[in-house]
N, C-alpha and C. Protein backbone atom coordinates (compact mmCIF):
# COMPACT_ATOMS: atom_id res chain seq x y z
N UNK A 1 -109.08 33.41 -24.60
CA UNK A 1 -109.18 33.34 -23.16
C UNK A 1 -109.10 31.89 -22.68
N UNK A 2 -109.65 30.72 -23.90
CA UNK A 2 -109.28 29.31 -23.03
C UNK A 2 -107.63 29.34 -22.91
N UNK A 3 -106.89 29.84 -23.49
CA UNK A 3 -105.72 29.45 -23.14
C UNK A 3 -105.27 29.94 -22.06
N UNK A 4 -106.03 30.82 -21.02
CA UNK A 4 -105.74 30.89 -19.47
C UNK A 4 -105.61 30.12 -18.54
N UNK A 5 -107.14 29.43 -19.31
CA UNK A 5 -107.48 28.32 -18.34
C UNK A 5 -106.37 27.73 -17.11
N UNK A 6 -105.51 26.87 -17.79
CA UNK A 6 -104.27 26.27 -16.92
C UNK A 6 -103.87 27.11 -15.72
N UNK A 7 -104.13 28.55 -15.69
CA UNK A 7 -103.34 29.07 -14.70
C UNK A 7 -104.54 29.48 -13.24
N UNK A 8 -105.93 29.09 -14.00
CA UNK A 8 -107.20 28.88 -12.84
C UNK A 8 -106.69 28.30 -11.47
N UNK A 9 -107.23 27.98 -10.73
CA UNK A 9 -107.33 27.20 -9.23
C UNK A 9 -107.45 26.06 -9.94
N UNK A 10 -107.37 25.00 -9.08
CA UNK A 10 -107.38 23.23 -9.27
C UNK A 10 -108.83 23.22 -8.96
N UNK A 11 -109.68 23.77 -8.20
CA UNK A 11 -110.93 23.39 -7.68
C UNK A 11 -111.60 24.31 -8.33
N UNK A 12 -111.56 24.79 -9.63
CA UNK A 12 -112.25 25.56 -10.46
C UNK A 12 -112.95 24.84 -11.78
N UNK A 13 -114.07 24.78 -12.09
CA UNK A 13 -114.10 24.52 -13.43
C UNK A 13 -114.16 25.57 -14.11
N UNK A 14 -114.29 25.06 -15.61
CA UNK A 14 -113.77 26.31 -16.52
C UNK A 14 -114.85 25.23 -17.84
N UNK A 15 -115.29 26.33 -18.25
CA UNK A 15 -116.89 25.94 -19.39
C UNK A 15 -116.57 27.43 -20.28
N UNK A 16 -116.64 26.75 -21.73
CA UNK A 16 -117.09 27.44 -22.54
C UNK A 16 -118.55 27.45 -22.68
N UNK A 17 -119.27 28.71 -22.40
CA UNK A 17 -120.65 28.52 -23.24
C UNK A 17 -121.02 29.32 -24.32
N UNK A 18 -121.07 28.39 -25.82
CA UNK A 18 -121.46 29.11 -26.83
C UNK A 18 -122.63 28.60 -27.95
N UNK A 19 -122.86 29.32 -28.75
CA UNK A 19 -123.96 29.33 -29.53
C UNK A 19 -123.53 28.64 -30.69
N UNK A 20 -122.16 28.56 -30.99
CA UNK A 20 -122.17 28.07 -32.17
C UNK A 20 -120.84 26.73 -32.15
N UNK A 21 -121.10 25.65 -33.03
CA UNK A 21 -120.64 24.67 -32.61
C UNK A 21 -119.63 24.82 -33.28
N UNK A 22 -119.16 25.43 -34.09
CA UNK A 22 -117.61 25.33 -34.43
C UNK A 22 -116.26 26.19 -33.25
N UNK A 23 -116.92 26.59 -32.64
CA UNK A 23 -116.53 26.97 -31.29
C UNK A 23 -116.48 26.20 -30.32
N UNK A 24 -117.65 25.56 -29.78
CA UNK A 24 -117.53 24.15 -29.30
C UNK A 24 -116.59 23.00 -29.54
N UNK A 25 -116.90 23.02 -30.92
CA UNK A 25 -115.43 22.10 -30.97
C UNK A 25 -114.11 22.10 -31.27
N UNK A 26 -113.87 23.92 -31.34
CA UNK A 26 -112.60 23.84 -31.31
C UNK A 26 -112.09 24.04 -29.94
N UNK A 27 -112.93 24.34 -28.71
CA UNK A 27 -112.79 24.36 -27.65
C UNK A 27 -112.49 23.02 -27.09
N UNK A 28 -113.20 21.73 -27.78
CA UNK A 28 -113.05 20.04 -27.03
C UNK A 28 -111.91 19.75 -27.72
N UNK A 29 -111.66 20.26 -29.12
CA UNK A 29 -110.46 19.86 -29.49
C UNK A 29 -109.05 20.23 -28.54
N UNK A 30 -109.10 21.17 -28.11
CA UNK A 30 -108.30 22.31 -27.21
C UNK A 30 -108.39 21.03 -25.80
N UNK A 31 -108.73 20.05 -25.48
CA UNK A 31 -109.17 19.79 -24.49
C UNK A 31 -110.02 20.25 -23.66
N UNK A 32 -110.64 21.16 -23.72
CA UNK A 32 -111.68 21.95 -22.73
C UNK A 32 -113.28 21.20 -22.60
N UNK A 33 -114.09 22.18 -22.01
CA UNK A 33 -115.13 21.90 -22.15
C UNK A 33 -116.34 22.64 -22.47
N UNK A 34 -117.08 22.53 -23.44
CA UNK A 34 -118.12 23.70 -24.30
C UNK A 34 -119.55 23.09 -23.68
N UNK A 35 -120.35 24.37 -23.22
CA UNK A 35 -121.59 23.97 -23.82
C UNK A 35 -122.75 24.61 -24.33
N UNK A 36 -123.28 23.81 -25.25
CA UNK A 36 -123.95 24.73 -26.30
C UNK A 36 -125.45 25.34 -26.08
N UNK A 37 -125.80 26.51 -26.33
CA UNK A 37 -126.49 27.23 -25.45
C UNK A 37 -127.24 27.90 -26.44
N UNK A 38 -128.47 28.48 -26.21
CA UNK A 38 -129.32 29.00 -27.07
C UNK A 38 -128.98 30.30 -28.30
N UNK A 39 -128.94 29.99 -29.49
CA UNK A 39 -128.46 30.95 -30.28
C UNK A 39 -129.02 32.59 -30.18
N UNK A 40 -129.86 32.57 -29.71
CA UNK A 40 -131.44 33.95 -29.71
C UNK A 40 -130.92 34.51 -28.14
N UNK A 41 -129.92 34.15 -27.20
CA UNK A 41 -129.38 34.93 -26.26
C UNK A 41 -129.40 36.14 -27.01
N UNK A 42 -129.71 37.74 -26.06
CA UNK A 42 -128.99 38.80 -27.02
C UNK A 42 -127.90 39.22 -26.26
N UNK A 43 -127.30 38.73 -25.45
CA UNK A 43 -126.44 39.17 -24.42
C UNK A 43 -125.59 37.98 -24.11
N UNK A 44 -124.08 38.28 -23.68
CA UNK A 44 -123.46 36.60 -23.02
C UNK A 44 -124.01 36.58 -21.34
N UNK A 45 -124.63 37.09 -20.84
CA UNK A 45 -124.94 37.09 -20.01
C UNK A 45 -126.06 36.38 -19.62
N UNK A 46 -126.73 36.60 -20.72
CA UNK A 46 -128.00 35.61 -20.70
C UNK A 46 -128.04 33.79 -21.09
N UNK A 47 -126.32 34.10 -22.03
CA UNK A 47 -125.82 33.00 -22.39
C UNK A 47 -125.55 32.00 -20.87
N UNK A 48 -124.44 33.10 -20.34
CA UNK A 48 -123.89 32.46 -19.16
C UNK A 48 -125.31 31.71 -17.81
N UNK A 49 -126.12 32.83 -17.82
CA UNK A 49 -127.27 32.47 -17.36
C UNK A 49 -127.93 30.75 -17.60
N UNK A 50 -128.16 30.86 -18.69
CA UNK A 50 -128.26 29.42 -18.88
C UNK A 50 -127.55 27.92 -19.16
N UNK A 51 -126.50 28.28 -18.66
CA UNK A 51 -125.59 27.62 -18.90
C UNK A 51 -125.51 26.80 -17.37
N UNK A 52 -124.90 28.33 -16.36
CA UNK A 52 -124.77 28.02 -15.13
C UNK A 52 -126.27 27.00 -14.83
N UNK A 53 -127.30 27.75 -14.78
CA UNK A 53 -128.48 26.80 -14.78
C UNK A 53 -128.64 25.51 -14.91
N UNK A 54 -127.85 24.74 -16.42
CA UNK A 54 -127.72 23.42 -16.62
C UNK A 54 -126.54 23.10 -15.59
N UNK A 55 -125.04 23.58 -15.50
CA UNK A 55 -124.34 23.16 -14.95
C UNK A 55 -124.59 22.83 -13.24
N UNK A 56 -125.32 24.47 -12.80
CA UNK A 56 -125.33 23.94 -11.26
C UNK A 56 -126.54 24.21 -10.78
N UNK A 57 -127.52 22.94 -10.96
CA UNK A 57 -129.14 23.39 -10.69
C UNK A 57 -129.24 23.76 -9.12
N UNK A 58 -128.23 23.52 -8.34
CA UNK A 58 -128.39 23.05 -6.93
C UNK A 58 -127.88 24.27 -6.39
N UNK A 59 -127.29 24.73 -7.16
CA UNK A 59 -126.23 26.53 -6.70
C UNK A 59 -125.66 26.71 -5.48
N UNK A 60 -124.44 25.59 -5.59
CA UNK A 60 -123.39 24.70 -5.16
C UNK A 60 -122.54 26.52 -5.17
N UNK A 61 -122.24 26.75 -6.54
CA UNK A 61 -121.11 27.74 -6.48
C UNK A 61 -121.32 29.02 -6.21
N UNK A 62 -120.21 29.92 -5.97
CA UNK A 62 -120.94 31.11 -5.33
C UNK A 62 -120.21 32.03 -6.02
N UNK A 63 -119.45 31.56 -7.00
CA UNK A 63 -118.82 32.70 -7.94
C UNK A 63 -118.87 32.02 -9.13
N UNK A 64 -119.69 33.26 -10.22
CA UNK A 64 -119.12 32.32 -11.63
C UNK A 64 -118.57 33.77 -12.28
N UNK A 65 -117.61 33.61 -13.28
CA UNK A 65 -117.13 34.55 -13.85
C UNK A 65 -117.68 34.82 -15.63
N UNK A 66 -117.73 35.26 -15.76
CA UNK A 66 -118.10 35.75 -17.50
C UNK A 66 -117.07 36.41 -18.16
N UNK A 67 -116.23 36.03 -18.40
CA UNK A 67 -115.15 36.50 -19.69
C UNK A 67 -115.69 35.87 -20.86
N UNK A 68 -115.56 37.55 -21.47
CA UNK A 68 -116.01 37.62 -22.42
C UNK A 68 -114.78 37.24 -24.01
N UNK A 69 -115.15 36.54 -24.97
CA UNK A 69 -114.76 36.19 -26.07
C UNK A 69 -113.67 36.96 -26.31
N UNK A 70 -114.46 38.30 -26.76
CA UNK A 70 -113.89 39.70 -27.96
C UNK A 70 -112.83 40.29 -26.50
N UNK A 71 -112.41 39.72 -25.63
CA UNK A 71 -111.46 40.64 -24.77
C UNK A 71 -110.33 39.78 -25.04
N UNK A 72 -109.66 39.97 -26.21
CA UNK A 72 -108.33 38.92 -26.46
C UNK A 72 -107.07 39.59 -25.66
N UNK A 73 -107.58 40.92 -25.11
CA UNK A 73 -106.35 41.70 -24.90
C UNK A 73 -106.07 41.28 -23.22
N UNK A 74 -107.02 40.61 -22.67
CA UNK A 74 -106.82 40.49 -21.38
C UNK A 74 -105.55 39.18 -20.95
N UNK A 75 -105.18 39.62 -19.73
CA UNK A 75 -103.96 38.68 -19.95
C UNK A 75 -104.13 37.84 -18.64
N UNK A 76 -104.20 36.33 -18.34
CA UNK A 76 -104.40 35.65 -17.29
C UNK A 76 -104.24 36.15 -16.47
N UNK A 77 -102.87 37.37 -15.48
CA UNK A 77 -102.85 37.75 -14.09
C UNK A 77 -104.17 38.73 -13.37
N UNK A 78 -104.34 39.40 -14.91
CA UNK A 78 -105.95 40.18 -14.80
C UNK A 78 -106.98 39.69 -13.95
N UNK A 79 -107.13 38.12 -14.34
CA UNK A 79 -108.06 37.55 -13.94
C UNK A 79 -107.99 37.22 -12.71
N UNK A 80 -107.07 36.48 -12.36
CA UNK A 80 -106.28 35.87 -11.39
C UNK A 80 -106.96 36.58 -9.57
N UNK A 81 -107.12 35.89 -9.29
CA UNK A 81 -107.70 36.19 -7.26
C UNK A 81 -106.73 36.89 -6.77
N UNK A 82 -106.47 37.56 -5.95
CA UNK A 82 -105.84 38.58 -5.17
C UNK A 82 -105.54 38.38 -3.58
């Protein structure tokens, strides 16, 4: 799914958040941006939860999205605003 990224909005960021750092860094290698987040989440949701938390304490944004890992089948227009 990072390889969607590029086709996001310009005024979007785009964060990996994961538990494990070889993910992380194949995500910075990728150019992107990871951040690493409590392994004992039992959900990505709870992942994303704390993530957004560090990223926007001020809750600036009013949409965050959660795509998930294991959905390789999804294809950027899916995502894409309407």
């Amino acid at each position: 799914m990072f390889g969607a990224a590029p086709s996001r909005p310009r005024s979007a960021r785009f964060v990996v958040a994961c538990a494990d750092i070889e993910i992380a860094e194949a995500i910075e290698r990728a150019g992107g941006r990871a951040m690493m987040t409590d392994p004992s989440h039992p959900v990505g949701t709870d992942r994303i939860y704390e993530a957004v938390s560090k990223l926007d304490p001020e809750r600036r944004h009013d949409v965050i999205v959660n795509v998930q890992g294991d959905l390789r089948r999804s294809s950027p227009p899916s995502c894409a605003p309407r």
